[in-house]
N, C-alpha and C. Protein backbone atom coordinates (compact mmCIF):
# COMPACT_ATOMS: atom_id res chain seq x y z
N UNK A 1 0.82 -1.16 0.00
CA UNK A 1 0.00 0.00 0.00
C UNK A 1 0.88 1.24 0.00
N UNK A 2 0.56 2.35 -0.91
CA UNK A 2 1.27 2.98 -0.90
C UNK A 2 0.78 4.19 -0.43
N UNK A 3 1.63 4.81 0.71
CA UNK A 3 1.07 6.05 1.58
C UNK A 3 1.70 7.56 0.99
N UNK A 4 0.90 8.53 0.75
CA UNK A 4 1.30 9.40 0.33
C UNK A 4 1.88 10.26 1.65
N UNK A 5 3.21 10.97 1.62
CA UNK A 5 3.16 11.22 2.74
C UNK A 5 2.18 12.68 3.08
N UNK A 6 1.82 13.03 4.00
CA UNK A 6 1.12 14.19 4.89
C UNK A 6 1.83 14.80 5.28
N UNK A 7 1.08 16.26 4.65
CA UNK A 7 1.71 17.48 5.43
C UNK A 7 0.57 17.87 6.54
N UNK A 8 1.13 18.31 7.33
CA UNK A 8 -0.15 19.09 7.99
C UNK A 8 -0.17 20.67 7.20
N UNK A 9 -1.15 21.39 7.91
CA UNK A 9 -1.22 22.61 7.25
C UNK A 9 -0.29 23.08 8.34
N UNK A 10 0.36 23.11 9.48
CA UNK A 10 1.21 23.53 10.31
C UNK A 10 2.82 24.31 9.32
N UNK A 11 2.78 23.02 8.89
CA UNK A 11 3.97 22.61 7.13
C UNK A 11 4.22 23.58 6.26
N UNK A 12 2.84 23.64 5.34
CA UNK A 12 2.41 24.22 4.60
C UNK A 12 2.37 26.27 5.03
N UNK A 13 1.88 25.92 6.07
CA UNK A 13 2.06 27.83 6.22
C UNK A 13 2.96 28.33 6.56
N UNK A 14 4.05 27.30 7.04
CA UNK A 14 5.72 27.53 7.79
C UNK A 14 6.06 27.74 6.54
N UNK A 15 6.13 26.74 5.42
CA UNK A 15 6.93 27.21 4.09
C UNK A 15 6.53 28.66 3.51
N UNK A 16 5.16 28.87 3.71
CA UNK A 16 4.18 29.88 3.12
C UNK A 16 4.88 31.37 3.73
N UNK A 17 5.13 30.66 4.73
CA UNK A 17 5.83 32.18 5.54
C UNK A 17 7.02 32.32 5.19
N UNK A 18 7.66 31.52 5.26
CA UNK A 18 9.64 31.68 4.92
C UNK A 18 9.52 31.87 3.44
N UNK A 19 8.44 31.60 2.69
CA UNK A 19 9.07 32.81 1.31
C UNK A 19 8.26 34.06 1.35
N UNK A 20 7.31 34.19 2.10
CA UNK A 20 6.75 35.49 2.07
C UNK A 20 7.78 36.52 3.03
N UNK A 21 8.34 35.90 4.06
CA UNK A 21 9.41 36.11 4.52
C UNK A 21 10.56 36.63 3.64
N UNK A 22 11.15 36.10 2.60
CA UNK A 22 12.33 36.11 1.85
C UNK A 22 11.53 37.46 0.57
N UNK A 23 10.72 36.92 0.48
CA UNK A 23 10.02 38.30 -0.64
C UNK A 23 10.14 39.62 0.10
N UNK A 24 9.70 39.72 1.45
CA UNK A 24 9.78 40.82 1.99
C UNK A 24 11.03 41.69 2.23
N UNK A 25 12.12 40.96 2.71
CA UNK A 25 12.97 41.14 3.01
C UNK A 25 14.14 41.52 1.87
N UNK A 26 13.55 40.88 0.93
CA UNK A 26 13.92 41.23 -0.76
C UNK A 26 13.39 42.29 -1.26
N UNK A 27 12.06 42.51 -0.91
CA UNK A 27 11.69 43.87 -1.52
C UNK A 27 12.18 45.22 -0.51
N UNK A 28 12.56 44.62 0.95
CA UNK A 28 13.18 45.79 1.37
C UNK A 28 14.49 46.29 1.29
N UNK A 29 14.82 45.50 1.00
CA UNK A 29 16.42 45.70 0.83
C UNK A 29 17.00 46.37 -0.30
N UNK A 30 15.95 45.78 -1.43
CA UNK A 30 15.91 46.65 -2.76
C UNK A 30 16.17 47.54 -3.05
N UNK A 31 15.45 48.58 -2.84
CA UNK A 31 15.30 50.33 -2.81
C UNK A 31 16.69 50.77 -2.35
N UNK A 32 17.28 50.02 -0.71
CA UNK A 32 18.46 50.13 0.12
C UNK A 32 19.50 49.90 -1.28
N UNK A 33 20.08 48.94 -2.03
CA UNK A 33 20.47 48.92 -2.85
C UNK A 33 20.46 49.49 -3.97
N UNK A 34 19.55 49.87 -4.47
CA UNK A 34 19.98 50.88 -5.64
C UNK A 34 19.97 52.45 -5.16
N UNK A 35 19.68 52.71 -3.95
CA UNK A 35 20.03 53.88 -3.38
C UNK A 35 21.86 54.29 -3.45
N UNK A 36 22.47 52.92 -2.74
CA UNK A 36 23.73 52.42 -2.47
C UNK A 36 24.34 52.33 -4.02
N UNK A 37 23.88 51.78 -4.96
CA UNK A 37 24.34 51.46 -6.08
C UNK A 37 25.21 52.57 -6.93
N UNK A 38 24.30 53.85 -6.97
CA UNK A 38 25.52 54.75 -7.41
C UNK A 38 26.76 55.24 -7.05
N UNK A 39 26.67 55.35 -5.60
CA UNK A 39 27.95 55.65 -4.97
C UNK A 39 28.88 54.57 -4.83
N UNK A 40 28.83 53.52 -5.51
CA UNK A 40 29.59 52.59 -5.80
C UNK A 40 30.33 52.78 -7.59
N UNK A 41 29.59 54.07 -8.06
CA UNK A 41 30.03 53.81 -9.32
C UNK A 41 31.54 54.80 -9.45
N UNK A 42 32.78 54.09 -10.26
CA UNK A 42 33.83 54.08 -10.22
C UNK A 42 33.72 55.21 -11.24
N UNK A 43 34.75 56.33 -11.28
CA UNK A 43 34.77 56.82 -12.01
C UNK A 43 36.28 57.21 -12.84
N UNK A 44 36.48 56.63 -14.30
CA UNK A 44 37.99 56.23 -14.81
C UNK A 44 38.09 56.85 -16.27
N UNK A 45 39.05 56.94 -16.25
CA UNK A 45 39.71 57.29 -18.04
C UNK A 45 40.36 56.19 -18.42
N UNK A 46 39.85 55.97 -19.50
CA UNK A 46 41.13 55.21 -20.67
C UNK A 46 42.45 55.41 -20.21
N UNK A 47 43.34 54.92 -19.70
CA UNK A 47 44.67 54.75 -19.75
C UNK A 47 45.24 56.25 -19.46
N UNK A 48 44.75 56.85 -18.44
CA UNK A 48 45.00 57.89 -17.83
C UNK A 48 46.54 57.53 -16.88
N UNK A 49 47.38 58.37 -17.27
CA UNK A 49 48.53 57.97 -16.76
C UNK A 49 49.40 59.19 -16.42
N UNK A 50 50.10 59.68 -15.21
CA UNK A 50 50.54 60.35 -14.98
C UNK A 50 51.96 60.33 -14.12
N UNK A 51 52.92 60.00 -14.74
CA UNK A 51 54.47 59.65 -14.49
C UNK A 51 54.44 60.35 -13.21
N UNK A 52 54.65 59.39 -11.92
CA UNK A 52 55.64 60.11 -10.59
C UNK A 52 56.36 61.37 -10.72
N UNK A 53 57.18 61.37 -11.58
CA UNK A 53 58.15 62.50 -12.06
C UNK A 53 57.23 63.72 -12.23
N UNK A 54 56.24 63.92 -12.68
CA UNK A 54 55.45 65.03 -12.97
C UNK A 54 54.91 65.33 -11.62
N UNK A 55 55.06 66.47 -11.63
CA UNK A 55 54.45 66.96 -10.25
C UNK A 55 53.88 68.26 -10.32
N UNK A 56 53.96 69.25 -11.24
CA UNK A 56 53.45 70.32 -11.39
C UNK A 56 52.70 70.65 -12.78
N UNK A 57 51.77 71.66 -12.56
CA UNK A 57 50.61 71.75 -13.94
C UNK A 57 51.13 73.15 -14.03
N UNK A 58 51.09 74.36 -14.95
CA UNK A 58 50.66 75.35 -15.11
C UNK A 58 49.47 75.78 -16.29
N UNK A 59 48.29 75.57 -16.09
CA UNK A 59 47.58 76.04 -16.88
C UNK A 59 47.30 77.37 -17.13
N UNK A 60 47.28 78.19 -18.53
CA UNK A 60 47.18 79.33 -18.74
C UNK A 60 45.95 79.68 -19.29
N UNK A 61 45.07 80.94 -19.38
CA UNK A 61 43.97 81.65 -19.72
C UNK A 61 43.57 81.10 -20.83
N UNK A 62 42.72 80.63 -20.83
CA UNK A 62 42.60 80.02 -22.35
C UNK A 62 41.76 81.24 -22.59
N UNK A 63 42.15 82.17 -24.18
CA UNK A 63 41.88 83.43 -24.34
C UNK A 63 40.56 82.69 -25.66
N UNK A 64 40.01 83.82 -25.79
CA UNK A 64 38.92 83.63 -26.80
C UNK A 64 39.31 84.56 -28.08
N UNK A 65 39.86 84.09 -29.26
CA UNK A 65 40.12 84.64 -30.48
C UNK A 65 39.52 84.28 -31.41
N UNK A 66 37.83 83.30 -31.36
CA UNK A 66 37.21 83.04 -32.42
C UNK A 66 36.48 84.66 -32.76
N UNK A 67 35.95 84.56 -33.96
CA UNK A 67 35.11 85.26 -34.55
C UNK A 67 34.39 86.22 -34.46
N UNK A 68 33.50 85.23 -33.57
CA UNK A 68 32.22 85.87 -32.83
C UNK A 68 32.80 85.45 -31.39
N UNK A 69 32.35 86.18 -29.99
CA UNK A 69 33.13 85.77 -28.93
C UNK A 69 31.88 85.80 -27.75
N UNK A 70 31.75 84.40 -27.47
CA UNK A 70 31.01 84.32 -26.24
C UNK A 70 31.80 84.61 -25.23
N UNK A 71 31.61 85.82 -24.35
CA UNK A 71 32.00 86.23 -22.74
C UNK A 71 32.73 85.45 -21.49
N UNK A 72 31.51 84.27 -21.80
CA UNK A 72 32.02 83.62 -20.95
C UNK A 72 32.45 82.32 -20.84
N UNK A 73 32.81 81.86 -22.42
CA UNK A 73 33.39 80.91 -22.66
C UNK A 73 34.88 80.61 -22.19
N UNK A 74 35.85 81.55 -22.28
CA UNK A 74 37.30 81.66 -21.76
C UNK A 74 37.31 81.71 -20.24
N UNK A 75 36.81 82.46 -19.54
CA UNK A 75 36.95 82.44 -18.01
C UNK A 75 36.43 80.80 -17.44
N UNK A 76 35.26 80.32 -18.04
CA UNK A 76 34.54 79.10 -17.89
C UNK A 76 35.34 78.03 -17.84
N UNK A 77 35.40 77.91 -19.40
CA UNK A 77 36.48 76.75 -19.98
C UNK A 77 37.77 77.01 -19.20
N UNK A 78 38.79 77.73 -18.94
CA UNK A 78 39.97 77.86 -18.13
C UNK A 78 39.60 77.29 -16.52
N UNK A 79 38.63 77.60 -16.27
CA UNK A 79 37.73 77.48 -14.43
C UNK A 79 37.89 76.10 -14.44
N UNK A 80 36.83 75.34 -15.13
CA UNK A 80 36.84 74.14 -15.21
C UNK A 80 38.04 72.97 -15.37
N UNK A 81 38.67 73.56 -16.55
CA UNK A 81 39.97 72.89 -16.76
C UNK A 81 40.63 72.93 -15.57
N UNK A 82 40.87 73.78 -14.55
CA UNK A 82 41.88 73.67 -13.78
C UNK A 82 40.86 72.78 -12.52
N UNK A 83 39.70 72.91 -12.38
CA UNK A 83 39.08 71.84 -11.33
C UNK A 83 39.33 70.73 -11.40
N UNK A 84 38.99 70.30 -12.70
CA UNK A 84 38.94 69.00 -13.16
C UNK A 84 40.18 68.40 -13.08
N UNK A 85 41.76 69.41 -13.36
CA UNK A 85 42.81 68.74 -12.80
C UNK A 85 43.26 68.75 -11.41
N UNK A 86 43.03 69.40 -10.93
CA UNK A 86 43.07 69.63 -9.49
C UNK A 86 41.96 68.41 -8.74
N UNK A 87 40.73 67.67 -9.07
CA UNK A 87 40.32 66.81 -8.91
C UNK A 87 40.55 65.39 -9.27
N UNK A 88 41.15 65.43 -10.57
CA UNK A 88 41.69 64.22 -10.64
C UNK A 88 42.71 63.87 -10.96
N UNK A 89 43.61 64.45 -10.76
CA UNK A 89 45.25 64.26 -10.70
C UNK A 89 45.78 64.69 -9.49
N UNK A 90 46.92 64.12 -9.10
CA UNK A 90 47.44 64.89 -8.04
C UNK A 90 48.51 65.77 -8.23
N UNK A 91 48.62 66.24 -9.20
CA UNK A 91 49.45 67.67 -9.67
C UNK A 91 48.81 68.61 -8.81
N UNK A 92 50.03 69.63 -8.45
CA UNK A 92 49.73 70.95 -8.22
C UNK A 92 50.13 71.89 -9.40
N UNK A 93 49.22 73.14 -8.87
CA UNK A 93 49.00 73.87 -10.14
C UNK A 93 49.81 74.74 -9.32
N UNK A 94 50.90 75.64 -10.63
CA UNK A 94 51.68 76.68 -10.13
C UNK A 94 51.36 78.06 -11.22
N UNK A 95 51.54 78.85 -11.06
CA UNK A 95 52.07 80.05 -11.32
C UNK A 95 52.72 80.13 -12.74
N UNK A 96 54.29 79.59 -12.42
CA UNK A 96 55.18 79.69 -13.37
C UNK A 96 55.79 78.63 -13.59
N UNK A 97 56.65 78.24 -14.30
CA UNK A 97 57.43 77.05 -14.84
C UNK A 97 57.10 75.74 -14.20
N UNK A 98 55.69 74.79 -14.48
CA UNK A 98 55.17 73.60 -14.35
C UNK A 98 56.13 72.40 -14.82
N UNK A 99 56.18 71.61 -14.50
CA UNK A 99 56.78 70.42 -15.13
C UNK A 99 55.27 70.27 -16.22
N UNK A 100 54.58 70.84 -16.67
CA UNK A 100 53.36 70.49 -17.83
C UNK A 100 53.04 72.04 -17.81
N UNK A 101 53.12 72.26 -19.25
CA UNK A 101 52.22 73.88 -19.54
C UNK A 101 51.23 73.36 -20.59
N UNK A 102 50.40 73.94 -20.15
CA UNK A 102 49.02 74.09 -20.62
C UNK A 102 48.56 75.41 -20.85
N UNK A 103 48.26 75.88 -22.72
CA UNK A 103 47.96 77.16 -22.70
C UNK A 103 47.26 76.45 -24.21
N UNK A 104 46.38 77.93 -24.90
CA UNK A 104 45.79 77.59 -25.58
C UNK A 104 44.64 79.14 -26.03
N UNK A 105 43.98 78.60 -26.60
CA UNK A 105 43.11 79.58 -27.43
C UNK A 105 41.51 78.80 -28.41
N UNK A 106 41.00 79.69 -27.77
CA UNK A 106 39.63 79.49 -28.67
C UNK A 106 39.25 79.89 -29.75
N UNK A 107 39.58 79.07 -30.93
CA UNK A 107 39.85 79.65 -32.59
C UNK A 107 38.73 79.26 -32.93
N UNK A 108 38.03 78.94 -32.87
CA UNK A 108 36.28 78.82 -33.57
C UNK A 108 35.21 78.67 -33.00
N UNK A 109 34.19 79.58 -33.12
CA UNK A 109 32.82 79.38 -31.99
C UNK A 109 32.24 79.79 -33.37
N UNK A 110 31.57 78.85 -34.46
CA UNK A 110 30.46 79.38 -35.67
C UNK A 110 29.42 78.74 -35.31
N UNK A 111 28.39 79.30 -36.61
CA UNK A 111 27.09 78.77 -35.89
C UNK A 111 26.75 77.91 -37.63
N UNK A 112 26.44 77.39 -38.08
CA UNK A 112 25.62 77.01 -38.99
C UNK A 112 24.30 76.20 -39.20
N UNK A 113 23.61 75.92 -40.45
CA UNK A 113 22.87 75.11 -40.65
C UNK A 113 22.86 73.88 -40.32
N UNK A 114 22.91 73.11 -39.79
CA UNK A 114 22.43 71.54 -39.58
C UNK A 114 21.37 70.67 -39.95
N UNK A 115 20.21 71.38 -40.01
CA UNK A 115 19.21 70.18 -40.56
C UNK A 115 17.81 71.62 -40.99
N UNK A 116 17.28 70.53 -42.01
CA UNK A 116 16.06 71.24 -43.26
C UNK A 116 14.99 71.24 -42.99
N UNK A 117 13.90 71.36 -42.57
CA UNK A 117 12.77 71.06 -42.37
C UNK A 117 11.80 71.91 -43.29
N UNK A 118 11.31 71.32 -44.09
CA UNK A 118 10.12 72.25 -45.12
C UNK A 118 11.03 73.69 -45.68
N UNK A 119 11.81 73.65 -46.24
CA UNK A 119 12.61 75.10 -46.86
C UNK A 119 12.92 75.56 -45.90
N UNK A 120 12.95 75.47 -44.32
CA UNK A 120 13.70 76.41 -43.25
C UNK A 120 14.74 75.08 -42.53
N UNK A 121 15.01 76.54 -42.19
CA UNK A 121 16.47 75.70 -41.02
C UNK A 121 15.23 75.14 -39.64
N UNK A 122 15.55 73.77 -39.50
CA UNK A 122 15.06 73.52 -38.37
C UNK A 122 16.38 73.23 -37.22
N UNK A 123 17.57 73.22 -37.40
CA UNK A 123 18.50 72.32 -36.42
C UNK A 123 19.44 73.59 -37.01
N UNK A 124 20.08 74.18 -35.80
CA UNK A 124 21.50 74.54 -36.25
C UNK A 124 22.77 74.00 -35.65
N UNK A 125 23.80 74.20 -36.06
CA UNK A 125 24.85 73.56 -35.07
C UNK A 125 25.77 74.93 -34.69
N UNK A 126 26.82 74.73 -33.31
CA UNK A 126 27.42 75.39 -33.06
C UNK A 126 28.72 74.60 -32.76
N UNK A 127 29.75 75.41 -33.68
CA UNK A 127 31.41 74.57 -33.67
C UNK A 127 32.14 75.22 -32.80
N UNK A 128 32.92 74.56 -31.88
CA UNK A 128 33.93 75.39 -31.00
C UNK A 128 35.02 74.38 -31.01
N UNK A 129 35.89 75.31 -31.54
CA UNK A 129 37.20 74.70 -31.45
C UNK A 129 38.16 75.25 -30.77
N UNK A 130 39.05 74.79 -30.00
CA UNK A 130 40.04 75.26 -28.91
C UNK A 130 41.59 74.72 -29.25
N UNK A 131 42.13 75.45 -29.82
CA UNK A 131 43.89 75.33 -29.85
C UNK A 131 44.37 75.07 -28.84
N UNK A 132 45.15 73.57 -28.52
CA UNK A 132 45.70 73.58 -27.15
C UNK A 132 47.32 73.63 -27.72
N UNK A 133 47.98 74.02 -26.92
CA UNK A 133 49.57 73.72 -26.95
C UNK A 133 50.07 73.47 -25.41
N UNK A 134 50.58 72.07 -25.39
CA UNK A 134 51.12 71.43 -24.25
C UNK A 134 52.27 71.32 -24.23
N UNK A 135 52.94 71.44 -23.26
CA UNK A 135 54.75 71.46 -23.21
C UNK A 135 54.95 70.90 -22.20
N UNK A 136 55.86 69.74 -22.15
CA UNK A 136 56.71 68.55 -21.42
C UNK A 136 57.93 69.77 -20.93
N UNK A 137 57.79 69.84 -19.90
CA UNK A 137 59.15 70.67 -19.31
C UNK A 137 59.97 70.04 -18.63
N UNK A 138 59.85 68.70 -18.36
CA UNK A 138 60.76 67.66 -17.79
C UNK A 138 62.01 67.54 -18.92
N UNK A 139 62.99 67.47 -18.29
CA UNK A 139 64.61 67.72 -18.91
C UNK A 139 64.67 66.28 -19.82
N UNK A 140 64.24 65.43 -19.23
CA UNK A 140 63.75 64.10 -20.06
C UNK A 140 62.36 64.03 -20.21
N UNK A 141 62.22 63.90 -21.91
CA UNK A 141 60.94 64.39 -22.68
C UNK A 141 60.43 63.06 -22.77
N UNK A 142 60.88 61.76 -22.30
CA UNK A 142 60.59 60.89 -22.41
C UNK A 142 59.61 60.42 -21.11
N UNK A 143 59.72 60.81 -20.42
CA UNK A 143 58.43 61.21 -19.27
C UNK A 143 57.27 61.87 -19.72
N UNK A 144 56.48 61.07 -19.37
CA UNK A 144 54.82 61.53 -19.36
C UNK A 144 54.55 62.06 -21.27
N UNK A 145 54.18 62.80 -21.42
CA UNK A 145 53.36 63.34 -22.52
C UNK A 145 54.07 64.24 -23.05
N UNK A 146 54.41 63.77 -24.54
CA UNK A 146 55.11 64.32 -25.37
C UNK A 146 54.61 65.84 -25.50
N UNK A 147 55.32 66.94 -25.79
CA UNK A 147 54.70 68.42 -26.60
C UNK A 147 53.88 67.30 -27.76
N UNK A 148 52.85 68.54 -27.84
CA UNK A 148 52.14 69.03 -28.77
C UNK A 148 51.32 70.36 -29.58
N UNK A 149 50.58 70.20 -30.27
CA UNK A 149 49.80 71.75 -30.87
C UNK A 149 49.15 70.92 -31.61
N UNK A 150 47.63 70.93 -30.86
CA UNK A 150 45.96 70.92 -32.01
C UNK A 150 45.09 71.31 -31.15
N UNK A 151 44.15 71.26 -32.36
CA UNK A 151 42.56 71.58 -32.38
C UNK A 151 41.80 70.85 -31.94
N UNK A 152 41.19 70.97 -30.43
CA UNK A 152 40.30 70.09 -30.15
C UNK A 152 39.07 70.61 -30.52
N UNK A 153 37.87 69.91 -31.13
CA UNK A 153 36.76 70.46 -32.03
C UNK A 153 35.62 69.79 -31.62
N UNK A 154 34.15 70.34 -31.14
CA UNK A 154 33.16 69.72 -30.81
C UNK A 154 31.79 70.41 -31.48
N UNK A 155 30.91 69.71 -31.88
CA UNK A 155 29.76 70.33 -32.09
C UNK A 155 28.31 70.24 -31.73
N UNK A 156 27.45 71.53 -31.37
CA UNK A 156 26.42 71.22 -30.59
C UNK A 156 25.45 71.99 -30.84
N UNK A 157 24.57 70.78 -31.01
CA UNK A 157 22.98 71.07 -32.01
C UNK A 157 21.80 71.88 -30.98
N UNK A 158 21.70 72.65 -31.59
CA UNK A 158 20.33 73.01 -31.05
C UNK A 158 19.54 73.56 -31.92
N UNK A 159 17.70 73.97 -31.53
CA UNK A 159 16.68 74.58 -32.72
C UNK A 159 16.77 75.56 -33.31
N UNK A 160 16.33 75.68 -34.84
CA UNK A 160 16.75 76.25 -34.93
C UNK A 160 15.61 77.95 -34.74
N UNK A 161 14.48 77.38 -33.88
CA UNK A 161 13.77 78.39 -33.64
C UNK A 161 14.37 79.17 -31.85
N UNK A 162 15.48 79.04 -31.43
CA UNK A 162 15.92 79.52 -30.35
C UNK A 162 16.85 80.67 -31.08
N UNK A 163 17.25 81.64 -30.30
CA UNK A 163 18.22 83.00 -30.75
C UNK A 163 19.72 82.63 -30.61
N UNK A 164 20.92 82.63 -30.83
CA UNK A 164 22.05 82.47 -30.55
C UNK A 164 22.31 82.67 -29.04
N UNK A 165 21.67 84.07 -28.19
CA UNK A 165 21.99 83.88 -26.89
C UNK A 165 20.80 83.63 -25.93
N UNK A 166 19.83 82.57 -26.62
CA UNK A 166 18.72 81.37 -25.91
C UNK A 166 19.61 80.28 -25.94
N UNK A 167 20.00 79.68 -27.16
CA UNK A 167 20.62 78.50 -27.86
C UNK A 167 22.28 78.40 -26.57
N UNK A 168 22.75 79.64 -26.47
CA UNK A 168 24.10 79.50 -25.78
C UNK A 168 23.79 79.18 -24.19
N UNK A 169 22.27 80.27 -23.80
CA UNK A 169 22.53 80.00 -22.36
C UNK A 169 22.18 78.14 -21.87
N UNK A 170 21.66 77.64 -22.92
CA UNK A 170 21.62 76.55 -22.67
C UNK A 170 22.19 75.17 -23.04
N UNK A 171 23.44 75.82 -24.05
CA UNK A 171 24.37 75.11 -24.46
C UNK A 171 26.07 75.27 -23.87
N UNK A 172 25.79 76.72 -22.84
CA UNK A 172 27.41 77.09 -22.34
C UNK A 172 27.85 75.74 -21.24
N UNK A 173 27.08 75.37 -20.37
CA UNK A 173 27.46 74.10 -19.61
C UNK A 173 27.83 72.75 -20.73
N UNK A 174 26.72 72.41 -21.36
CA UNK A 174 27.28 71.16 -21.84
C UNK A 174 28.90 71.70 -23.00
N UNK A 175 28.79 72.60 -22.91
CA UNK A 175 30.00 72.92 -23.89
C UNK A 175 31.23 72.97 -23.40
N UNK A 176 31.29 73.46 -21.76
CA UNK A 176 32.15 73.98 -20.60
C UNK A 176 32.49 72.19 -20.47
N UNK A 177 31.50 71.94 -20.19
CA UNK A 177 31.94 70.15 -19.53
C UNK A 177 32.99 69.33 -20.83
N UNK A 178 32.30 69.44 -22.01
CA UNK A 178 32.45 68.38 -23.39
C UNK A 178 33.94 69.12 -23.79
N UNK A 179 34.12 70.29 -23.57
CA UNK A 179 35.71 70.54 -24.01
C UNK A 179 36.64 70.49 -23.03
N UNK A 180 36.04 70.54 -22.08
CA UNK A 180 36.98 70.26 -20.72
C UNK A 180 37.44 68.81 -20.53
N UNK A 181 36.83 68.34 -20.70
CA UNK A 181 36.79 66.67 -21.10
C UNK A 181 37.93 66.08 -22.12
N UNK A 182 37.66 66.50 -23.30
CA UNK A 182 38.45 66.55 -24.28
C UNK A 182 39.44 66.61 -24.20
N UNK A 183 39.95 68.02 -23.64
CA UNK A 183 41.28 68.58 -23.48
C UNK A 183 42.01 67.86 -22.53
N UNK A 184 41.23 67.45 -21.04
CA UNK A 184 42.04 67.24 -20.13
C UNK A 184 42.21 64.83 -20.85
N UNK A 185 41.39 64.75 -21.12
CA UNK A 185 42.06 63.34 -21.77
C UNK A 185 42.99 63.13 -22.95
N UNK A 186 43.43 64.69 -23.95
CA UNK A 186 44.04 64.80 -24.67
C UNK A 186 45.44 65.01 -24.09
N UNK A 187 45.41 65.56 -22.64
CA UNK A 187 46.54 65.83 -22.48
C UNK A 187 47.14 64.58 -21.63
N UNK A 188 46.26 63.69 -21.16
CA UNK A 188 46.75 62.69 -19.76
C UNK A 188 45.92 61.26 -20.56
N UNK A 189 45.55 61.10 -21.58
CA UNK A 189 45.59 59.54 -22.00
C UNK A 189 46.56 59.46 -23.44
N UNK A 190 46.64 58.53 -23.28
CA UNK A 190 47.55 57.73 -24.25
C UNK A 190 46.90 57.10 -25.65
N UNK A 191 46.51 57.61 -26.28
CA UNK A 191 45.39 57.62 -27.35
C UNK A 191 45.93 58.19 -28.64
């Protein structure tokens, strides 16, 4: 004879509880975790590398010599650049003769057409390009980051039913961030 075995319901609501148990305790913890989750997020460059030997930055005014001249593009862009190294490098910034010079110029801020919509401009773009020139002042050039001289170049769309200074006040941050970016991985990755 074959006996099926018996649960009681004693059984049955003990299991019933230890996963309603485990659900709960899962759904509370949840929220706790992705609260937690960002401040876990790492923040890195490509092959960001900065030789022991280097120990000093001098960054200079990055002056505005495009065209047309947004105000506060040069004081901005220079502001930032030096946070951003001062935050993630451990160089100090000097005055005068850096083991790294950093100087440069803003040779293009245009505006053009970008996109058509029914015979009008619906999209325009705005180009800013920034001349950097970097200089290795270490007596051995074979440390850290060779000299150079270019054009770092970015472009940024907006409508084309906004005015040039609607379109800027809401394009000077992402522009401040996206060339600051640029520049400072042009000068400290290996790319």
């Amino acid at each position: 004879m074959n006996k099926k075995p018996r649960h009681s319901g004693q059984e049955t609501r003990d299991k019933g509880q230890g996963v309603n148990f485990k659900k709960m305790a899962f759904l509370c913890l949840l929220p706790c975790a992705l609260f937690l989750l960002p401040a876990c997020k790492i923040y890195s460059f490509k092959n960001v590398s900065i030789p022991k030997e280097v120990k000093t930055i001098k960054v200079s005014y990055i002056e505005n010599k495009a065209n047309f001249v947004d105000p506060q593009l040069s004081p901005q862009l220079t502001d930032k650049l030096k946070q951003k190294i001062n935050n993630q490098t451990s160089l100090t910034q000097v005055q005068d003769d850096g083991d790294y010079d950093v100087s440069g110029y803003i040779s293009a801020y245009n505006i053009s057409t970008a996109g058509v919509s029914n015979s009008q401009a619906a999209t325009n773009r705005l180009t800013v390009s920034v001349h950097i020139i970097f200089k290795n002042k270490l007596t051995d050039q074979k440390i850290g980051t060779p000299d150079f001289e270019e054009d770092v170049s970015r472009n940024f769309d907006f409508s084309a039913t906004l005015t040039i200074t609607d379109a800027e006040a809401q394009l000077t941050p992402t522009i401040i961030s996206n060339m600051t970016d640029e520049i400072f991985n042009r000068i400290f990755s290996n790319w």
